[in-house]
Protein backbone atom coordinates (compact mmCIF):
# COMPACT_ATOMS: atom_id res chain seq x y z
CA UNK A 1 48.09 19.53 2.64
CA UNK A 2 48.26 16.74 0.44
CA UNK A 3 48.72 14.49 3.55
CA UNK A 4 45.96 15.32 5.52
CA UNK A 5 43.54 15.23 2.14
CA UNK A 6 44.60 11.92 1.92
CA UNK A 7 43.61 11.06 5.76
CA UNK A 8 40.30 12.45 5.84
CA UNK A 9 38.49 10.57 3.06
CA UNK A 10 40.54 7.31 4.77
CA UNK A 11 39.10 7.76 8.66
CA UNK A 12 35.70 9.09 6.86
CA UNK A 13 35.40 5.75 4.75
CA UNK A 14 36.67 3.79 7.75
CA UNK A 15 33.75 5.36 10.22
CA UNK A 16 31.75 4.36 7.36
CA UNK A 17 32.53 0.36 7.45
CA UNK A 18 32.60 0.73 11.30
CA UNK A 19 28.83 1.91 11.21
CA UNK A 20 27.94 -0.92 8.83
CA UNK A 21 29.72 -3.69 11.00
CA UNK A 22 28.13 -2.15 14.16
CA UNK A 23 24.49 -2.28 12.18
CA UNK A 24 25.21 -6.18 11.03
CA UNK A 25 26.03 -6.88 14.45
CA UNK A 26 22.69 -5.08 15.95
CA UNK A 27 20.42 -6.70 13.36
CA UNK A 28 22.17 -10.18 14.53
CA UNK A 29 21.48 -9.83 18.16
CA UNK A 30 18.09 -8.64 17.63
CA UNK A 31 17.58 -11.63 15.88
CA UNK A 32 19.03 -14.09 17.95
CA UNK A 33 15.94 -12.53 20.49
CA UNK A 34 12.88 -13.72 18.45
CA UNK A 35 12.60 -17.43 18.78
CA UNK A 36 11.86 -20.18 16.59
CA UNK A 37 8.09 -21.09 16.25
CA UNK A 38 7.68 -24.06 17.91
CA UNK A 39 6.31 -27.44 16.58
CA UNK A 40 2.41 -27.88 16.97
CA UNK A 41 0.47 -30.55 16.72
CA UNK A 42 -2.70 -29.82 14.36
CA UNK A 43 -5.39 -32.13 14.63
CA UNK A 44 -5.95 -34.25 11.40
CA UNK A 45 -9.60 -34.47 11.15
CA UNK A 46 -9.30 -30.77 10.32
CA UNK A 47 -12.54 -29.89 7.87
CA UNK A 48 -12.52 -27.25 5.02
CA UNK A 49 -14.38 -24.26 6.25
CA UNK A 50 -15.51 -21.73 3.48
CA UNK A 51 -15.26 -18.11 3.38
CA UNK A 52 -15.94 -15.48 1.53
CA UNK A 53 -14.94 -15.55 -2.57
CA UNK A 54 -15.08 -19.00 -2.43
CA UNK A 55 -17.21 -20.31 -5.39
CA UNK A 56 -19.40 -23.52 -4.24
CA UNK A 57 -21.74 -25.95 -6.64
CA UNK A 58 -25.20 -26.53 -5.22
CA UNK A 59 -27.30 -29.56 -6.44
CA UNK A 60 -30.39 -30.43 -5.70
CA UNK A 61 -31.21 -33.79 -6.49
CA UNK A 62 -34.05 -34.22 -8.26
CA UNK A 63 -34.25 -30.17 -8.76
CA UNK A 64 -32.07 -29.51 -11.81
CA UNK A 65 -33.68 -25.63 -11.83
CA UNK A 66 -32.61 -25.17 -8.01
CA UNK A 67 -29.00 -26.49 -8.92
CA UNK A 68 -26.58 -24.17 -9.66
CA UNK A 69 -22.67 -22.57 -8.92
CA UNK A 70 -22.83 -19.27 -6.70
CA UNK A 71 -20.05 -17.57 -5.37
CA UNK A 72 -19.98 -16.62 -1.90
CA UNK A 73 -20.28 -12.95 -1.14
CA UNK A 74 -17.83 -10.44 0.77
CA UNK A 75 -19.84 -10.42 3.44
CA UNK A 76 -19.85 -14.23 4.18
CA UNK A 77 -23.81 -15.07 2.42
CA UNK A 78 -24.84 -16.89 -0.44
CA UNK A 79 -27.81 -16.51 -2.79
CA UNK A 80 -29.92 -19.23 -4.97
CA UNK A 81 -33.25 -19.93 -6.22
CA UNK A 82 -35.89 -19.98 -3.12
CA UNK A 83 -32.63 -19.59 -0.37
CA UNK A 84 -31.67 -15.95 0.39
CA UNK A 85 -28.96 -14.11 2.16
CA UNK A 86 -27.81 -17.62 3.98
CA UNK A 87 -24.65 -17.63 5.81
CA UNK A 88 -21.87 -19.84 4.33
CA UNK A 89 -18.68 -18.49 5.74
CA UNK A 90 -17.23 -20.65 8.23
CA UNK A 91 -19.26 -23.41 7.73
CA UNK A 92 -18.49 -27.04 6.20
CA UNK A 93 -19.34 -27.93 3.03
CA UNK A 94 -21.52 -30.51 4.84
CA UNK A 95 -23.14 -28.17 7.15
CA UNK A 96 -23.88 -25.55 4.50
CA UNK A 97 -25.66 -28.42 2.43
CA UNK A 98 -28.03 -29.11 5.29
CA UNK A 99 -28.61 -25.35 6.03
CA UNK A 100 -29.92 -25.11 2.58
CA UNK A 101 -31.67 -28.10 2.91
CA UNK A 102 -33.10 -26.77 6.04
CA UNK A 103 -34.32 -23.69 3.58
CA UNK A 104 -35.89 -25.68 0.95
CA UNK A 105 -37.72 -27.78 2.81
CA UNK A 106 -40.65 -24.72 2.93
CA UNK A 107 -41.33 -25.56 -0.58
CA UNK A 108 -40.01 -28.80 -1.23
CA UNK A 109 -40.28 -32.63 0.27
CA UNK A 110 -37.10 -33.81 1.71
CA UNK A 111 -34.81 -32.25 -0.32
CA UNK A 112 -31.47 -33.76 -0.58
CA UNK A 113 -28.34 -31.14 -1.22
CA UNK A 114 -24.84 -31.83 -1.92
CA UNK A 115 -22.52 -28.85 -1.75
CA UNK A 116 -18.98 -28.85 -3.35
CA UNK A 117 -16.38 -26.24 -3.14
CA UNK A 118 -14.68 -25.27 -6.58
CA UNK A 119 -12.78 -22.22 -5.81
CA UNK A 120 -10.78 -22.08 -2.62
CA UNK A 121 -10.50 -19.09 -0.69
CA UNK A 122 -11.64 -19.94 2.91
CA UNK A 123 -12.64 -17.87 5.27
CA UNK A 124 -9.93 -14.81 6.62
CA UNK A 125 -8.33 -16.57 9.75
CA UNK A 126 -7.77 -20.12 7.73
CA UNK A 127 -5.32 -17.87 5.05
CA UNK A 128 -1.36 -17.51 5.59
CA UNK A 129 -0.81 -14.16 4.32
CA UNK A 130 2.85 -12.77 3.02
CA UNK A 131 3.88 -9.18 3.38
CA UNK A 132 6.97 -7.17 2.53
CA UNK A 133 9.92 -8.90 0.19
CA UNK A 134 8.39 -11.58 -1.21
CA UNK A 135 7.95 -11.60 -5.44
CA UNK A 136 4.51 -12.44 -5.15
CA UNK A 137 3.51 -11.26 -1.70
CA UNK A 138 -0.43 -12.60 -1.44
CA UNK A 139 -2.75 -14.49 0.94
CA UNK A 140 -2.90 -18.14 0.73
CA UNK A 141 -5.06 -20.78 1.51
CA UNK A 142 -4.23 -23.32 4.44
CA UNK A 143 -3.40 -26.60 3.52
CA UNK A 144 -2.90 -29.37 6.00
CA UNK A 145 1.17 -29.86 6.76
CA UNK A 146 1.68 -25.88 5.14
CA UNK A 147 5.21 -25.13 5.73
CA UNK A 148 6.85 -22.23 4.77
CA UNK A 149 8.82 -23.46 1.88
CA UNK A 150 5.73 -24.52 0.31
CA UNK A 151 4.57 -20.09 0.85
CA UNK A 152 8.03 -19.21 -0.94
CA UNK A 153 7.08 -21.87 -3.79
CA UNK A 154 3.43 -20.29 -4.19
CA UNK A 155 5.02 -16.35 -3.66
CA UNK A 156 7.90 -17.15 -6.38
CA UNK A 157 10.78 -16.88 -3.31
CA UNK A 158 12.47 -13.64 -2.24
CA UNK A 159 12.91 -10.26 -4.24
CA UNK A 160 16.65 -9.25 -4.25
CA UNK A 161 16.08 -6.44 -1.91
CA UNK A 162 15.10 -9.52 0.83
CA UNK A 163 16.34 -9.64 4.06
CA UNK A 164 15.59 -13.31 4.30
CA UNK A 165 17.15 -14.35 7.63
CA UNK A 166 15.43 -11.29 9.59
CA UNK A 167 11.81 -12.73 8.21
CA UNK A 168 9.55 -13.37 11.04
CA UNK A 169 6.00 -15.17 11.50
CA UNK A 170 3.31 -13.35 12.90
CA UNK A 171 0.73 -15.65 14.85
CA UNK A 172 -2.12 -15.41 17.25
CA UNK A 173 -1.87 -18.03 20.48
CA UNK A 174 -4.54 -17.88 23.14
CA UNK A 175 -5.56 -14.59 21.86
CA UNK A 176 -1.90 -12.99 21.89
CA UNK A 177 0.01 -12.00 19.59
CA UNK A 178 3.57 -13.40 19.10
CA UNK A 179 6.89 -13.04 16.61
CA UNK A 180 8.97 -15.65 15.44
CA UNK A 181 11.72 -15.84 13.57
CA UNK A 182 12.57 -17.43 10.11
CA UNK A 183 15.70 -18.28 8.30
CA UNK A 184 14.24 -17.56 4.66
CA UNK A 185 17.79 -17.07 3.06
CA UNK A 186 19.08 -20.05 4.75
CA UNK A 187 16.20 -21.90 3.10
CA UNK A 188 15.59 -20.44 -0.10
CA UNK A 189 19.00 -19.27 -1.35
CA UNK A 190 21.02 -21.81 0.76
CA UNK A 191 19.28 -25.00 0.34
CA UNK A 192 18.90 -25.59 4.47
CA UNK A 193 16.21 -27.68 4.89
CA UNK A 194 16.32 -27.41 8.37
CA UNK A 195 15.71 -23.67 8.37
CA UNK A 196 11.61 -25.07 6.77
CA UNK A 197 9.33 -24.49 9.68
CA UNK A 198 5.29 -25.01 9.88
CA UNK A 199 2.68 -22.55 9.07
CA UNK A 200 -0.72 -22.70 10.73
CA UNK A 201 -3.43 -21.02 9.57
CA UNK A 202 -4.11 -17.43 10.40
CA UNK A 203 0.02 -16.51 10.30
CA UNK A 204 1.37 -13.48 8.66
CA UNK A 205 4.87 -14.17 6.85
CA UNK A 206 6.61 -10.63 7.10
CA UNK A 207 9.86 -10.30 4.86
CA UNK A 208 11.42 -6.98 5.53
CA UNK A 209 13.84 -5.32 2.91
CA UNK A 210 17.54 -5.61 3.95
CA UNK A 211 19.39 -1.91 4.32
CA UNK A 212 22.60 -2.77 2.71
């Protein structure tokens, strides 16, 4: 009796490590299936666009009454003295200045308008948003040459439930949909510099939790 007690808790434990070793080697060589993202070349006279909770100073020159900060609403539209309900979202700072110069112009002389952005939001497809493991998991704003160590510096890295290497980035080319994969731990915890990839605007960062 005492022999066979003594087996059963062995081959049970042993079935045990078997199933985690068969899991590890799953989870590798599902992996090793989602590819790198590739290198793209952004263009660099990229412009801000603004979006929605974004908070913008308008000045009127010569108007100090008509001159003010507004926010820009949920829905994209932006409210001052004499210019209602006018779109803002997606448009350059530029172009929104001459859109509300466009407005004014019913009940002033050539006005002149300079708009500039104070609080960055942008609109919804210019954001990198991070899901799943991260400390801080949050949408981001774009910046020109994003990678994705700079999105672990602004989320505060990985939680200790990470699973780092099986992170992937979500992103949208020609309308479709595709995953790639990221080697977060290799970056973040290991100090691999070559695991830092580009983000573009519009990707989702997913971090799932690791099951052992």
């Amino acid at each position: 009796m005492h022999l066979f007690s003594g087996v059963l808790p062995f081959r049970s434990g042993l079935r045990f490590i078997l199933v985690l070793a068969s899991a590890a080697v799953l989870l590798s060589a599902c992996a090793t299936h989602v590819p790198a993202p590739p290198y793209v070349d952004t263009p660099i006279d990229r412009y801000y666009l603004v979006g929605p909770g974004d908070n913008v100073s308008i000045i009127v020159w010569g108007n100090p009454e008509l001159s003010m900060a507004v926010p820009v609403r949920p829905d994209g539209k932006l409210t001052t003295p004499l210019v209602e309900d006018l779109p803002a979202s997606s448009r350059t700072p530029t172009q929104l200045a001459r859109d509300i110069e466009q407005e004014l112009s019913t009940y002033i002389r050539d006005p002149v308008v300079t708009v500039v952005v104070t609080g960055f939001v942008g609109p919804f497809d210019q954001q990198v948003r991070v899901i799943g493991e991260a400390t801080q998991p949050r949408a981001l704003q774009y910046r020109e040459f994003m990678t994705v160590m700079d999105v672990m510096i602004e989320v505060g890295g990985l939680t200790d439930f990470a699973a780092g290497n099986r992170a992937t980035i979500v992103r949208t080319v020609d309308g479709e949909e595709k995953e790639y994969r990221v080697r977060l731990d290799d970056l973040v915890n290991g100090g691999d510099i070559s695991a830092n990839v580009q983000m573009l605007p519009g990707d989702v960062l997913v971090i799932p939790e690791s099951f052992f």
